[in-house]
C-alpha atoms as a PDB file:
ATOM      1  CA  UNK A   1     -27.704  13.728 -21.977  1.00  0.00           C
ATOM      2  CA  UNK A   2     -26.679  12.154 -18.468  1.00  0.00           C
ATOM      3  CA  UNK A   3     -29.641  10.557 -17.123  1.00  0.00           C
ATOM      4  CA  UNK A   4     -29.506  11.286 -13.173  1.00  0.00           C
ATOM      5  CA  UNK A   5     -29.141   8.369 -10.574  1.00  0.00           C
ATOM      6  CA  UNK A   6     -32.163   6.728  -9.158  1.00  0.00           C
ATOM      7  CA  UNK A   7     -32.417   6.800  -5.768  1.00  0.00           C
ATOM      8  CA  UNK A   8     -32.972   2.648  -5.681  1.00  0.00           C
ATOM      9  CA  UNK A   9     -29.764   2.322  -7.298  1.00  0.00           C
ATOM     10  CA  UNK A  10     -27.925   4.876  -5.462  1.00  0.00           C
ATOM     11  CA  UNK A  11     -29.171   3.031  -2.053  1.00  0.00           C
ATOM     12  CA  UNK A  12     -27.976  -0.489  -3.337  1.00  0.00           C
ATOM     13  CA  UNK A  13     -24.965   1.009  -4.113  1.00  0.00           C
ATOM     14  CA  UNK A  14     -24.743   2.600  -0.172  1.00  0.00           C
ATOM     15  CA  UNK A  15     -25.583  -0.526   1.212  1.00  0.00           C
ATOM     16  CA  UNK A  16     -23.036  -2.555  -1.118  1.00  0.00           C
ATOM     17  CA  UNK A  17     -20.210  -0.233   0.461  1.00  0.00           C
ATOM     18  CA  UNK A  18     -21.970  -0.679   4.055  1.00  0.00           C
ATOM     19  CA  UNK A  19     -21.811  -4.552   3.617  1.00  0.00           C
ATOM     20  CA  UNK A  20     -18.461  -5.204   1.977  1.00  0.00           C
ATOM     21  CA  UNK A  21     -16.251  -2.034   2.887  1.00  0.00           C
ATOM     22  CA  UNK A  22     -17.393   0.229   5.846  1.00  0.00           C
ATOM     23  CA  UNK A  23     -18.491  -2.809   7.866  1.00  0.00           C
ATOM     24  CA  UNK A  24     -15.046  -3.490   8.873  1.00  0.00           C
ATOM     25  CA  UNK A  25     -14.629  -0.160  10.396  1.00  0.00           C
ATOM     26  CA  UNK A  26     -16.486  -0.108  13.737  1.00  0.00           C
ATOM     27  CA  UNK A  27     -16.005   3.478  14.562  1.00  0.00           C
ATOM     28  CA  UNK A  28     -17.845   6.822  13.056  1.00  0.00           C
ATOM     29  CA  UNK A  29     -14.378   8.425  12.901  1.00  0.00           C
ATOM     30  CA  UNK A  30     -12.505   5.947  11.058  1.00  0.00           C
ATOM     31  CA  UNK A  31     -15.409   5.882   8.513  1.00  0.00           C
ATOM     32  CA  UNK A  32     -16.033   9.744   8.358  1.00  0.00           C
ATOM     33  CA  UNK A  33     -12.139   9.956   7.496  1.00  0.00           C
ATOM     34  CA  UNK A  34     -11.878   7.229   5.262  1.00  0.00           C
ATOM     35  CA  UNK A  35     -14.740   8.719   3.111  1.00  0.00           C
ATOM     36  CA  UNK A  36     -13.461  11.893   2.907  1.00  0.00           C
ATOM     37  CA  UNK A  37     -10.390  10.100   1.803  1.00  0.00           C
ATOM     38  CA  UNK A  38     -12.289   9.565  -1.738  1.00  0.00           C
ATOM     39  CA  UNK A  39     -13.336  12.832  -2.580  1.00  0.00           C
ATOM     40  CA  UNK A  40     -11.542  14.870  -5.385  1.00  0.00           C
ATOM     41  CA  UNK A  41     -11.550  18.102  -3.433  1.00  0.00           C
ATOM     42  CA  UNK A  42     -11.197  19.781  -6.875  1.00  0.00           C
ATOM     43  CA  UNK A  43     -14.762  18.773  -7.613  1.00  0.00           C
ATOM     44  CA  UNK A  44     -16.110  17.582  -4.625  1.00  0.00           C
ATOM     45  CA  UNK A  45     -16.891  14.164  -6.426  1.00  0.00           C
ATOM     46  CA  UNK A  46     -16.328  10.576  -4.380  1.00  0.00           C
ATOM     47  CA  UNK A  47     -14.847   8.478  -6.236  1.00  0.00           C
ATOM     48  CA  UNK A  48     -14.526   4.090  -5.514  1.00  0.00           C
ATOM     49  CA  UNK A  49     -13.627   2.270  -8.642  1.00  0.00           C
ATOM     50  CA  UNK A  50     -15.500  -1.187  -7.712  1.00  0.00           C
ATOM     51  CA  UNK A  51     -19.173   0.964  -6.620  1.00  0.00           C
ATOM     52  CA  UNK A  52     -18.470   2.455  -9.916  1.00  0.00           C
ATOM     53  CA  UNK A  53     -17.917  -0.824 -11.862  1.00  0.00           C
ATOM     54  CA  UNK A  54     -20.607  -2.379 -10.804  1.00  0.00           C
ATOM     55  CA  UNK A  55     -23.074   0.461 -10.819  1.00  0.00           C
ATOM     56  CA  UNK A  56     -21.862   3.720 -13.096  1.00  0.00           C
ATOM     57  CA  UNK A  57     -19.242   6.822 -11.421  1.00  0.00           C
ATOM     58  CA  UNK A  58     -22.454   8.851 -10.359  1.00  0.00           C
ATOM     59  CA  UNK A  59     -24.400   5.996  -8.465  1.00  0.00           C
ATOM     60  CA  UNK A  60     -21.289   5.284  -7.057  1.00  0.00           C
ATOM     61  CA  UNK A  61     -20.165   9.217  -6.073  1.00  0.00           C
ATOM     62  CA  UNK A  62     -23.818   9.604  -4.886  1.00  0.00           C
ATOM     63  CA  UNK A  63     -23.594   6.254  -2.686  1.00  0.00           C
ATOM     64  CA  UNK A  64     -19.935   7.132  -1.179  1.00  0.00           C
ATOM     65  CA  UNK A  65     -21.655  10.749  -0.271  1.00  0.00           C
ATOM     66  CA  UNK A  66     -24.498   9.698   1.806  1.00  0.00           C
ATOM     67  CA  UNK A  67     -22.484   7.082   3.226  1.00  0.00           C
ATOM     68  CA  UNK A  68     -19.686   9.778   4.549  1.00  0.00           C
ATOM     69  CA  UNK A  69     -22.757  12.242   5.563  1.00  0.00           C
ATOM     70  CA  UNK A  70     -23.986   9.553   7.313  1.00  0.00           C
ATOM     71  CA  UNK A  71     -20.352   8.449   9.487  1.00  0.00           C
ATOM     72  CA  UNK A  72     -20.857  12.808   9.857  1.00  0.00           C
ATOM     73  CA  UNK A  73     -23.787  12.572  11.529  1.00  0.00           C
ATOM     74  CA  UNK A  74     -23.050   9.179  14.123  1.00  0.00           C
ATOM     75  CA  UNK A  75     -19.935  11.162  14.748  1.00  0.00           C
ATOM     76  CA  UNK A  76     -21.594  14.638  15.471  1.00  0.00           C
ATOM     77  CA  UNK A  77     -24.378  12.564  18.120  1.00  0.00           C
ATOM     78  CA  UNK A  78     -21.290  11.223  19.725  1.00  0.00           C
ATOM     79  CA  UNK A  79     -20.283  12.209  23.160  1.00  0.00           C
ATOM     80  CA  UNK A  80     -17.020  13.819  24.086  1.00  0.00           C
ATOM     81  CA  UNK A  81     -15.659  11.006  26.238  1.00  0.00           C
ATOM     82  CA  UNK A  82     -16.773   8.623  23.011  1.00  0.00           C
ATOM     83  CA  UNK A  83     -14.810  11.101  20.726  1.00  0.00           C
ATOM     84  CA  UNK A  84     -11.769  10.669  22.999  1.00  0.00           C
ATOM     85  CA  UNK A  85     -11.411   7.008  22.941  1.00  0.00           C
ATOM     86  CA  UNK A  86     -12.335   7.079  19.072  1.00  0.00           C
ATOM     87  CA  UNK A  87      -9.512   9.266  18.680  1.00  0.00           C
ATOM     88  CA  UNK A  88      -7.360   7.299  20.656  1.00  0.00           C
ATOM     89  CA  UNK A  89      -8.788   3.915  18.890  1.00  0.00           C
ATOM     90  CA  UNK A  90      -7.843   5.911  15.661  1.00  0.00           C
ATOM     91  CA  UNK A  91      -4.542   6.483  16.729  1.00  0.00           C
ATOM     92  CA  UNK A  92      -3.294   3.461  17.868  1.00  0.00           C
ATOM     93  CA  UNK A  93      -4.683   1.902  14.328  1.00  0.00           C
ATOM     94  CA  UNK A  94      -2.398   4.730  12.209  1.00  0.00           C
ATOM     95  CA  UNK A  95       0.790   3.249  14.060  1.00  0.00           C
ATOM     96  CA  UNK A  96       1.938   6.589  13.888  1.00  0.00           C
ATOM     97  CA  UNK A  97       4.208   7.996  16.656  1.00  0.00           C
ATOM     98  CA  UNK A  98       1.341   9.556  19.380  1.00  0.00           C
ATOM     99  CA  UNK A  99       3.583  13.128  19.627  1.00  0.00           C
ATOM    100  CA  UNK A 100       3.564  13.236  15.828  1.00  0.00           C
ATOM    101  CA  UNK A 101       0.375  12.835  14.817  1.00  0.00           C
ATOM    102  CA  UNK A 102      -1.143  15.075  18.198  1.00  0.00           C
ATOM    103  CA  UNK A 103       1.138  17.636  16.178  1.00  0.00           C
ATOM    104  CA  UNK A 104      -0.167  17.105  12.758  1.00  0.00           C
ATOM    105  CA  UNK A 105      -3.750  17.056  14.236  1.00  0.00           C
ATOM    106  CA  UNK A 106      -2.993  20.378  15.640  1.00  0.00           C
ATOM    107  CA  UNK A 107      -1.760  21.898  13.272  1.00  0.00           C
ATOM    108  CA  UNK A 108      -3.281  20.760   9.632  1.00  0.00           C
ATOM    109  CA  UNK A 109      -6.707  19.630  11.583  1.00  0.00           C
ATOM    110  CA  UNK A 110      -7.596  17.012   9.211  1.00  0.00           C
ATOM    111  CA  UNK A 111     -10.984  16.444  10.994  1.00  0.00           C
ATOM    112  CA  UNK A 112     -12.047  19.971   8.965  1.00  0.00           C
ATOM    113  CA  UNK A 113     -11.370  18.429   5.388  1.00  0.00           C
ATOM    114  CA  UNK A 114     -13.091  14.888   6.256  1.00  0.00           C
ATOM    115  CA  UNK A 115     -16.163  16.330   7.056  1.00  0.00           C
ATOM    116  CA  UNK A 116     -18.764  16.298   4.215  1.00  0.00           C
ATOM    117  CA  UNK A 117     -19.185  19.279   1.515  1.00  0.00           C
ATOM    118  CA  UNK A 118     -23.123  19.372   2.462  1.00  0.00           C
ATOM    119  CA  UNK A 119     -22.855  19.226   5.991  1.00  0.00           C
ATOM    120  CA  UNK A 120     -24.643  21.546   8.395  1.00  0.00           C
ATOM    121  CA  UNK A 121     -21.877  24.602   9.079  1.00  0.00           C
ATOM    122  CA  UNK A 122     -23.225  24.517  12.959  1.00  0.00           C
ATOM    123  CA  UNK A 123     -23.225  20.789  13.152  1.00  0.00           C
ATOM    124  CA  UNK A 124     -19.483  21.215  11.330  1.00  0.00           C
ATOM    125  CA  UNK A 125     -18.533  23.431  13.642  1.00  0.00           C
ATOM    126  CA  UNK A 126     -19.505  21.462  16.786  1.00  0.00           C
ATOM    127  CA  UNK A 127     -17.741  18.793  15.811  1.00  0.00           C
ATOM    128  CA  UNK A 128     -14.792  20.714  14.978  1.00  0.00           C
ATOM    129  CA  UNK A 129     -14.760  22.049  18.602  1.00  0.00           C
ATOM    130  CA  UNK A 130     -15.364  17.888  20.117  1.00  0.00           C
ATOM    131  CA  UNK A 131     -12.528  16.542  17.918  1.00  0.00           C
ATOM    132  CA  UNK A 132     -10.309  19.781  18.829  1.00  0.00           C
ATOM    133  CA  UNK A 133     -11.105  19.271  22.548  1.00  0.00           C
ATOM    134  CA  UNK A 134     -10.485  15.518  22.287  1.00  0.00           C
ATOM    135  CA  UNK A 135      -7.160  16.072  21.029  1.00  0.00           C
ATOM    136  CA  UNK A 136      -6.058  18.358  23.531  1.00  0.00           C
ATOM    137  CA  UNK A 137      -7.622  15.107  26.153  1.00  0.00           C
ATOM    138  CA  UNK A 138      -5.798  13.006  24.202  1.00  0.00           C
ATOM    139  CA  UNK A 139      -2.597  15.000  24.399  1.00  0.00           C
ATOM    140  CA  UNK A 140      -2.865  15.554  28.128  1.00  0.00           C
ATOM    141  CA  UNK A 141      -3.133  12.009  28.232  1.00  0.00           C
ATOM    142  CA  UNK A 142       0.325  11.667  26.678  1.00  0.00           C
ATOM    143  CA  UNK A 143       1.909  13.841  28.517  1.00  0.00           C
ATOM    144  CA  UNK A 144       0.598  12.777  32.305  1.00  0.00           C
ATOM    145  CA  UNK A 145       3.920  11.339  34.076  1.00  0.00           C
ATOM    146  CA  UNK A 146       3.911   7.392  34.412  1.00  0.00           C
ATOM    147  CA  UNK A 147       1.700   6.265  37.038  1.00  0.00           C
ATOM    148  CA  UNK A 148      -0.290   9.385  37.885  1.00  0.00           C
ATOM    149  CA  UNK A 149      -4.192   8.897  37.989  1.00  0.00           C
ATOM    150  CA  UNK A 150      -5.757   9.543  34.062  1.00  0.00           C
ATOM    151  CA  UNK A 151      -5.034  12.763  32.822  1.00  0.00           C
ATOM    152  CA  UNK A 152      -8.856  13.647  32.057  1.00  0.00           C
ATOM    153  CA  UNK A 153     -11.736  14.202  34.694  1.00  0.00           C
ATOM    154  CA  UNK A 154     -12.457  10.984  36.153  1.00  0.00           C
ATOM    155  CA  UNK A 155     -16.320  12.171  35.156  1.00  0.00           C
ATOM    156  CA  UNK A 156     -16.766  11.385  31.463  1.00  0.00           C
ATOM    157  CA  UNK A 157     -17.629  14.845  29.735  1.00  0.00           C
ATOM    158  CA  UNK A 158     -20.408  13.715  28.067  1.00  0.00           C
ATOM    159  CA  UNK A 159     -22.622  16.246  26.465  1.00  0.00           C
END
């Protein structure tokens, strides 16, 4: 019989993927996606082979989930204008061709997938409808003629 993980270990283990992985990645967005990155979405299970050699799968799968719920909720206290330029941040890092990946956003909304399996559906849906909103910003953005003032309200649309 599996013994279940102890919440001390399953906090070292969060705060050994704080220190040596997610602390390179300054934004909530980056890390919300790149968490959701590791989950099997056949079981719903994280998994991040060096957590789970130095601790055991389930410390680690338990450590990787309140890590991305936790990138979930920084992202969901975020404003608007703070989603835009995360988005944009996020975009210029992918090196991906702006038109392309507005269209893949658009259409496969990745944002949906990355966020966590035990989120709150209302605080889900929110961001959803911030991330959807900043890409259609962002896209604007992209499409505003050379030289003409910012495509967005000169007021930030901060919640």
């Amino acid at each position: 019989m599996l013994t279940p993980p102890r919440r001390m270990d399953v906090q070292e283990a969060a705060d050994d993927l704080q220190r040596r992985t997610l602390a390179g990645m300054e934004r909530p967005l980056d890390r919300m996606i790149y968490l959701a990155s590791m989950r099997d979405y056949n079981t719903g299970l994280y998994y991040h082979d060096g957590l789970a050699s130095r601790f055991t799968q389930e410390v680690a799968s338990e450590a990787t989930a309140c890590c991305h719920q936790e990138a979930f909720r920084q992202l969901v206290r975020c404003s608007l204008a703070e989603i835009v330029r995360q988005l944009e941040a996020y975009l210029a890092a992918t090196r991906v061709n702006p038109g392309e990946f507005v269209a893949a956003w658009k259409g496969l909304q990745p944002y949906r997938v990355a966020v966590p399996t035990e989120s709150d559906p209302l605080a889900a849906e929110l961001l959803g409808s911030n991330l959807k909103v900043a890409l259609a910003i962002l896209e604007a953005r992209l499409h505003a003629p050379p030289g003409e003032p910012d495509a967005s309200p000169h007021q930030s649309p901060d919640r």
